[in-house]
N, C-alpha and C. Protein backbone atom coordinates (compact mmCIF):
# COMPACT_ATOMS: atom_id res chain seq x y z
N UNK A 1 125.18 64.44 187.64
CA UNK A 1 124.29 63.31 187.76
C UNK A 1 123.67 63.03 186.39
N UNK A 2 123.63 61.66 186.25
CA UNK A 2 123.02 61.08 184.80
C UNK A 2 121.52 61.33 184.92
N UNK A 3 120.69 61.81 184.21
CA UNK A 3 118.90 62.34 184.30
C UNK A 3 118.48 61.55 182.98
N UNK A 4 117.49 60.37 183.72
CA UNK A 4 116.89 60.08 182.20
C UNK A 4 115.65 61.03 182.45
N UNK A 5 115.13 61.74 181.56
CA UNK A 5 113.64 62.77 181.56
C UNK A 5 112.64 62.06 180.81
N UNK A 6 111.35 61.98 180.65
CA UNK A 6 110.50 61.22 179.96
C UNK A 6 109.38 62.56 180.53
N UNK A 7 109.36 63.38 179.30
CA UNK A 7 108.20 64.38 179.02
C UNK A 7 107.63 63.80 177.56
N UNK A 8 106.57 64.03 177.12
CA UNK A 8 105.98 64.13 176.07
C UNK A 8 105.81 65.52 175.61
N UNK A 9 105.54 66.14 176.40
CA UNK A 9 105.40 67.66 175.53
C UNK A 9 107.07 68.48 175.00
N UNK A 10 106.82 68.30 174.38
CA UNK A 10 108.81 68.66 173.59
C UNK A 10 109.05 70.01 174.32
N UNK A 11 107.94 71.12 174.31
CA UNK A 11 108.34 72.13 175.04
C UNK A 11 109.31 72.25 176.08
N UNK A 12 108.05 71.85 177.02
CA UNK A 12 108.42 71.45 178.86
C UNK A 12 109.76 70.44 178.58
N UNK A 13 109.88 69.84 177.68
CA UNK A 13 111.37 68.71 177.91
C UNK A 13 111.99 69.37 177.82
N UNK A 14 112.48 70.15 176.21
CA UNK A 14 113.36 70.83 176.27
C UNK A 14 113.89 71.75 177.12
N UNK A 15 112.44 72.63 177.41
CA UNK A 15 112.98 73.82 178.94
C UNK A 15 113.78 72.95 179.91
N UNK A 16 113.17 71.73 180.61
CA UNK A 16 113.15 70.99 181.74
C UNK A 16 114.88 70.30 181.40
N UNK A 17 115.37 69.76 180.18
CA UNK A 17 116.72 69.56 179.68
C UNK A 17 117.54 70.63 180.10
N UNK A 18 117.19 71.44 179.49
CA UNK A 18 118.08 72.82 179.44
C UNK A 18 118.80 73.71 180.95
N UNK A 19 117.55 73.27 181.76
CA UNK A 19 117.44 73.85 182.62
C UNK A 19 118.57 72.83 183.89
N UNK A 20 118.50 71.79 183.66
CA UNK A 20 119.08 70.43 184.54
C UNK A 20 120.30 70.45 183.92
N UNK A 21 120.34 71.12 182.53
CA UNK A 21 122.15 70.68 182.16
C UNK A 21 122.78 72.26 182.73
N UNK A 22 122.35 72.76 182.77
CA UNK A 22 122.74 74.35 183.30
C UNK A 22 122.83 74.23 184.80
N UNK A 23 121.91 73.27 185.57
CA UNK A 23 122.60 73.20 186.84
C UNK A 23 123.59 71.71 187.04
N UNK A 24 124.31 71.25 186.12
CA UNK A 24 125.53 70.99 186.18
C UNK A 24 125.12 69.12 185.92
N UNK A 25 123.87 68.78 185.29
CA UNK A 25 123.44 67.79 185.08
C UNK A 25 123.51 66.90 183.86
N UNK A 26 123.51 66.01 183.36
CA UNK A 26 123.74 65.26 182.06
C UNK A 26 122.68 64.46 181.77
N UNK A 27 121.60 65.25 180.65
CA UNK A 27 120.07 64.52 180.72
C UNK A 27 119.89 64.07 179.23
N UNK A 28 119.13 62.72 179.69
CA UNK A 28 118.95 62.52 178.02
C UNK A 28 117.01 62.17 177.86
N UNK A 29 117.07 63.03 177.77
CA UNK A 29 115.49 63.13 177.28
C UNK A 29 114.39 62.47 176.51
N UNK A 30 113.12 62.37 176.42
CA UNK A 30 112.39 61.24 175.86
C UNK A 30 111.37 61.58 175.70
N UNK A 31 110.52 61.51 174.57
CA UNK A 31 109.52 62.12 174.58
C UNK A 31 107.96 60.90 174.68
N UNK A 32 109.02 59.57 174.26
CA UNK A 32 107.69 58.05 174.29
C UNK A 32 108.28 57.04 175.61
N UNK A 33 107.33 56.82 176.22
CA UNK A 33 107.65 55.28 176.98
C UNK A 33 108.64 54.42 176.86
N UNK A 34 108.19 54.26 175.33
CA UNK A 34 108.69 52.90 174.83
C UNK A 34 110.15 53.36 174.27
N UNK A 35 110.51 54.43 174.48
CA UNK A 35 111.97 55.14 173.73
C UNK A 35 112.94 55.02 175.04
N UNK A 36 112.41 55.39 175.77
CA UNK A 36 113.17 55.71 177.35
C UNK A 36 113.27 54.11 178.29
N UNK A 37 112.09 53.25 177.91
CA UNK A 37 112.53 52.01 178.19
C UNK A 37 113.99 50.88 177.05
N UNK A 38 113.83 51.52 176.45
CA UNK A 38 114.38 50.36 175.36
C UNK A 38 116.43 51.22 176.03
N UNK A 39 116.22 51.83 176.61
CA UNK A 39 117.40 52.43 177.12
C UNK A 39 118.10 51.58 178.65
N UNK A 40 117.02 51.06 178.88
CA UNK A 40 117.32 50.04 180.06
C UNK A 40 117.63 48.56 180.05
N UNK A 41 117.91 48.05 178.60
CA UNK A 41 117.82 47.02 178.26
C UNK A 41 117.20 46.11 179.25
N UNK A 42 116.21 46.17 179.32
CA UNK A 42 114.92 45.47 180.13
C UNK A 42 115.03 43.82 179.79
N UNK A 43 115.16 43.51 178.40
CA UNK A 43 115.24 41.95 177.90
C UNK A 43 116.78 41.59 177.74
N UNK A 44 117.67 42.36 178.37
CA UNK A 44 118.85 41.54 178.49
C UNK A 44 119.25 41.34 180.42
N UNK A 45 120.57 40.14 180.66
CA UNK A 45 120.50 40.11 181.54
C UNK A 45 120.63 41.27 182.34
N UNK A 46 120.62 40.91 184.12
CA UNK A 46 120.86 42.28 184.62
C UNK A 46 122.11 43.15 184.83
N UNK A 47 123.23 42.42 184.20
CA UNK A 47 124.42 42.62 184.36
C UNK A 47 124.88 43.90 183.87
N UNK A 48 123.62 44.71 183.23
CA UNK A 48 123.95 46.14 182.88
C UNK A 48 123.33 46.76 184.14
N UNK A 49 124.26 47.69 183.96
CA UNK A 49 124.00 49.20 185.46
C UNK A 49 122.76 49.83 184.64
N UNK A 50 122.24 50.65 185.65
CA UNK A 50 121.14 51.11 185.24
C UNK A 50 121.95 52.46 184.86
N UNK A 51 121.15 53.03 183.22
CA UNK A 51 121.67 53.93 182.09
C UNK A 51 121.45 55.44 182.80
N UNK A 52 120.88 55.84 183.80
CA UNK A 52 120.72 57.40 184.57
C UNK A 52 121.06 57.00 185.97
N UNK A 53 121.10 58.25 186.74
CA UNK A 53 121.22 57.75 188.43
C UNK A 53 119.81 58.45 189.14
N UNK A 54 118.60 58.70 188.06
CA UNK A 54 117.60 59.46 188.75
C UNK A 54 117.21 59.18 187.11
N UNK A 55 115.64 59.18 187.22
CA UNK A 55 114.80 58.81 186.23
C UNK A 55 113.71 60.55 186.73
N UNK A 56 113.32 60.88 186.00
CA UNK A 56 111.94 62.10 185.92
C UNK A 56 110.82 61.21 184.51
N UNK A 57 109.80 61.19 185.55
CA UNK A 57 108.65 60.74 184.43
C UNK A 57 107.28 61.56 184.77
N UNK A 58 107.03 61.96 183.46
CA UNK A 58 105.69 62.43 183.66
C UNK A 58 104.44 60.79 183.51
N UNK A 59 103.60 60.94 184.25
CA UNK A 59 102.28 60.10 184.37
C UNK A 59 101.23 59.93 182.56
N UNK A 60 101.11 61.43 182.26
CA UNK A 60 100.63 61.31 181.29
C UNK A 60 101.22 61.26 180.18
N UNK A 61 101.29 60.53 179.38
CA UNK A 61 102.14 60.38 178.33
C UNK A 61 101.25 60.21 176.84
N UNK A 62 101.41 60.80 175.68
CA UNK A 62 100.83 60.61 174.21
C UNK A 62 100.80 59.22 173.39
N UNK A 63 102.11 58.30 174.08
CA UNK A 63 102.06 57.10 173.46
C UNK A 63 101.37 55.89 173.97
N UNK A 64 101.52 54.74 173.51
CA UNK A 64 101.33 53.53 174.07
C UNK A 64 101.61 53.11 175.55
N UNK A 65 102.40 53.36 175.99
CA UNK A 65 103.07 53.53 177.00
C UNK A 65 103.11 54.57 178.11
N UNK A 66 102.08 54.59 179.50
CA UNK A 66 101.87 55.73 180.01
C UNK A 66 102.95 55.56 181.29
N UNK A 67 103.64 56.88 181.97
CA UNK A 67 104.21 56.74 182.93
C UNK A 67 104.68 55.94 184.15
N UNK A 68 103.37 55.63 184.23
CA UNK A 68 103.16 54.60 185.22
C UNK A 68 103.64 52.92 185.00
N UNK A 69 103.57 52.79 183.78
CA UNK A 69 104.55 51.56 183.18
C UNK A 69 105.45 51.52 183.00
N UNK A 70 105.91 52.48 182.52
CA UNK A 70 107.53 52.88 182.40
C UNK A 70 108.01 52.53 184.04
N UNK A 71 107.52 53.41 185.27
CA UNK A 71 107.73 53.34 186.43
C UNK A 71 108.13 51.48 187.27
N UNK A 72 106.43 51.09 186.58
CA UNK A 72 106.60 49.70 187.26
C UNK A 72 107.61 48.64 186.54
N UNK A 73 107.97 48.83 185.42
CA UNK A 73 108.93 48.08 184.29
C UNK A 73 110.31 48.45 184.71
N UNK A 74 110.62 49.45 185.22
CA UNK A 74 112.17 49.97 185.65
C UNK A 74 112.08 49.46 187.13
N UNK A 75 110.94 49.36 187.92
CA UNK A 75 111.20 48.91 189.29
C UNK A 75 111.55 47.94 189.43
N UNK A 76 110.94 47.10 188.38
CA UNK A 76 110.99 45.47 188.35
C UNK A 76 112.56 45.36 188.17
N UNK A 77 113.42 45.91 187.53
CA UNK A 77 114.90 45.11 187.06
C UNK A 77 115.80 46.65 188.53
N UNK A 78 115.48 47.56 188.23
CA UNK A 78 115.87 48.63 189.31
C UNK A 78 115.30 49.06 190.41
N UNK A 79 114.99 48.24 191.62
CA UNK A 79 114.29 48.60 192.53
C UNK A 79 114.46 49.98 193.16
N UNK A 80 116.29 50.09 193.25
CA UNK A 80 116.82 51.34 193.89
C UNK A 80 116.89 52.16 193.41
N UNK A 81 116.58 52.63 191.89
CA UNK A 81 117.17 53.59 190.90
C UNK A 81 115.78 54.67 191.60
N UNK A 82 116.74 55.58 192.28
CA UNK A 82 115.13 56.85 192.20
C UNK A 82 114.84 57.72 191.58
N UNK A 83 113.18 57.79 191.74
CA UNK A 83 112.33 58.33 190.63
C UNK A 83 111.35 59.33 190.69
N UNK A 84 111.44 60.24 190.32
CA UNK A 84 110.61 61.42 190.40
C UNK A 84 109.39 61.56 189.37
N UNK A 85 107.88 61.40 190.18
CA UNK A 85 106.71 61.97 188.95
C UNK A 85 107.19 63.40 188.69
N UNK A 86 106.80 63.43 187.44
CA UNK A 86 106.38 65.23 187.46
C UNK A 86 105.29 65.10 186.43
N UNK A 87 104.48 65.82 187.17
CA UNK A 87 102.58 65.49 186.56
C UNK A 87 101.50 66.44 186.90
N UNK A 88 101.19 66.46 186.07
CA UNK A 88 99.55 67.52 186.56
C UNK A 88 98.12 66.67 187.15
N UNK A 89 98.69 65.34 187.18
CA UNK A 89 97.55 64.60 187.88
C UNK A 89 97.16 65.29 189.00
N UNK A 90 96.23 64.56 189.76
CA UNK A 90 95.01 65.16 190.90
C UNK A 90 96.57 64.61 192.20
N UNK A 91 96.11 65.58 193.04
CA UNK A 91 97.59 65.33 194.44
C UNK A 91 96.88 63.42 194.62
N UNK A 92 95.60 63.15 194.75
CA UNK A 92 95.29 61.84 195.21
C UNK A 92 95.95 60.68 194.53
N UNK A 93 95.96 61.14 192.76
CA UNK A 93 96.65 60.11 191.17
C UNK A 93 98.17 60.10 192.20
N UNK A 94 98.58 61.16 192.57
CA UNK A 94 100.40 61.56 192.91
C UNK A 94 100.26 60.34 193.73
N UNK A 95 99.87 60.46 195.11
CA UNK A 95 99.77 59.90 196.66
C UNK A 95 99.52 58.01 196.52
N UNK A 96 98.46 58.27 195.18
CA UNK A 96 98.54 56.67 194.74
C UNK A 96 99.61 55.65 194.55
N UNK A 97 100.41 56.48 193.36
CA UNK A 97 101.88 56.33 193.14
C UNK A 97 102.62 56.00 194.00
N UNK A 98 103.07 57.14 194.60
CA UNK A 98 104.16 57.24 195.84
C UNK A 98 103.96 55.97 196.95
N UNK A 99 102.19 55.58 197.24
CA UNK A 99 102.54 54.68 197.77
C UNK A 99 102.17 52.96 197.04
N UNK A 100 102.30 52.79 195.56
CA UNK A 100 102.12 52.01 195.07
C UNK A 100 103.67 51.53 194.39
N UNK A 101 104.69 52.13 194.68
CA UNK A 101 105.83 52.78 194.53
C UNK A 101 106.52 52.97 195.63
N UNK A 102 107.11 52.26 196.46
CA UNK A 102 107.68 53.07 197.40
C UNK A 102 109.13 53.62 197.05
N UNK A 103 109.37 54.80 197.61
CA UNK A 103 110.62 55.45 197.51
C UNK A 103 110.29 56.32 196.40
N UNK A 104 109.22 56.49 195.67
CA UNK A 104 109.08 57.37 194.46
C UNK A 104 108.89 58.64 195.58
N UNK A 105 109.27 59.78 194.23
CA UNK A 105 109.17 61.36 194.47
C UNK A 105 107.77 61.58 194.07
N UNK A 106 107.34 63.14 194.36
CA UNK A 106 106.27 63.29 192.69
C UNK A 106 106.54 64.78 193.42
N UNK A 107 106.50 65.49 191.99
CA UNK A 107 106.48 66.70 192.33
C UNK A 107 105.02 67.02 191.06
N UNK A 108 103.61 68.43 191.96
CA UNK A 108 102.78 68.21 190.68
C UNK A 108 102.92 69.30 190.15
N UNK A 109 102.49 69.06 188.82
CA UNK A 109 103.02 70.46 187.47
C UNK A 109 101.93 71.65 188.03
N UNK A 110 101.71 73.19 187.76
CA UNK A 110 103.40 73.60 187.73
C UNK A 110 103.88 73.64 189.20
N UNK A 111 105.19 73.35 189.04
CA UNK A 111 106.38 73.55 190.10
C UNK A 111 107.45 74.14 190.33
N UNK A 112 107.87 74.64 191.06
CA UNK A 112 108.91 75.41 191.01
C UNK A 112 110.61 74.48 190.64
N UNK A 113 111.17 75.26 189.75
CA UNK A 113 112.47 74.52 189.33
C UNK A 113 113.16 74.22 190.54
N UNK A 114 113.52 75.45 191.97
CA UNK A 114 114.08 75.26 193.09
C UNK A 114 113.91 73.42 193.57
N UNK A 115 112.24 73.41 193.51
CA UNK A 115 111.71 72.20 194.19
C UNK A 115 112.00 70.98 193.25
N UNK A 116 112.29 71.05 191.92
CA UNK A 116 112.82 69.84 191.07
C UNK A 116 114.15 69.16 191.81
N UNK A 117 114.52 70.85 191.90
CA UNK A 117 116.50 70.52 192.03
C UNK A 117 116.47 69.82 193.70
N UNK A 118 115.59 70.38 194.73
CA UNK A 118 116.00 69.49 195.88
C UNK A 118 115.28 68.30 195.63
N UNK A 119 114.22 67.77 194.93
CA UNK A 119 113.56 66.34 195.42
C UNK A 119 114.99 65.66 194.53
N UNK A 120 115.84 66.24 193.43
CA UNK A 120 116.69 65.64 192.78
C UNK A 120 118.08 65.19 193.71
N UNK A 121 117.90 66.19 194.58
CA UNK A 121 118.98 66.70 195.45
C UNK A 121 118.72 65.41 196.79
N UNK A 122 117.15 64.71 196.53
CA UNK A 122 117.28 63.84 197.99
C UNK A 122 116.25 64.38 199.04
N UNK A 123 115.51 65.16 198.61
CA UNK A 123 114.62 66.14 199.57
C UNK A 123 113.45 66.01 199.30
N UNK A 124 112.73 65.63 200.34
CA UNK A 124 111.14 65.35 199.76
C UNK A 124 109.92 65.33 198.55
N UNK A 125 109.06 64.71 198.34
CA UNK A 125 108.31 65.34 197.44
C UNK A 125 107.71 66.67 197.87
N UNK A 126 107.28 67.23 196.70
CA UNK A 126 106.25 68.85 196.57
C UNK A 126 105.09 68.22 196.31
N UNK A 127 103.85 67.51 196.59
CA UNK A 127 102.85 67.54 196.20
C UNK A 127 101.95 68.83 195.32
C-alpha cells in the first residue's frame, strides 16, 4: 500500500517510515503541510489519481500549515482517500475531527504499532 506520512518530528517519522516499509508498505514521508500537499496537485485538474492509498497526519504540525488543513484540502479534491490522525491532542480535539471529517481514523500518540497496522488494515480508530 502507497502511505503518504505527514509527521513533523523527523524522529517519530523516520521510526513510523521504517516501521510501515518493514511491514510490506511504500511510504513517502513529510515533515511540512505544505510539502505533502504540493504532492496532490491540488491546483491542477482532477484527472490525477490521488498520489498514496491512505494518508497518516499528525494534527500538530511546526509549519504554516497544521494537520487539520492538510486534512480538509485533500477532502475537498479526495473525498474517499482514507485518513488516519495520529496525534497527542486531547481524545475530545480527536472526536472533533472524526466527526468534522467523516470516515477519518485517529489513533492518539502514544500508540501501539499493532493498532496503526489494523486502523491501516480497515479497523477502527484507537482513541
Amino acid at each position: 500500500m502507497r502511505i503518504g506520512l505527514l509527521e513533523d518530528d523527523a524522529e517519530l517519522c523516520a521510526m513510523l517510515k521504517e516501521m510501515l516499509e518493514a511491514g510490506g508498505h511504500s511510504v513517502s514521508a513529510y515533515l511540512d503541510g505544505s510539502e505533502i500537499l504540493a504532492t496532490f496537485h491540488l491546483d491542477e485538474p482532477k484527472a490525477f489519481p490521488p498520489p498514496f492509498d491512505i494518508l497518516l497526519v499528525d494534527l500538530i504540525l511546526s509549519g504554516e500549515i497544521d494537520g487539520e488543513q492538510v486534512i480538509h484540502q485533500v477532502r475537498m479534491r479526495y473525498s474517499d482517500l482514507p485518513i488516519i490522525v495520529i496525534s497527542a491532542v486531547t481524545s475530545s480535539h480527536l472526536e472533533a475531527v472524526i466527526r468534522r471529517y467523516p470516515g477519518v481514523k485517529a489513533l492518539r500518540k502514544p500508540f501501539k504499532l499493532r493498532n496503526l497496522f489494523a486502523a491501516i488494515e480497515g479497523e477502527q480508530s484507537f482513541l
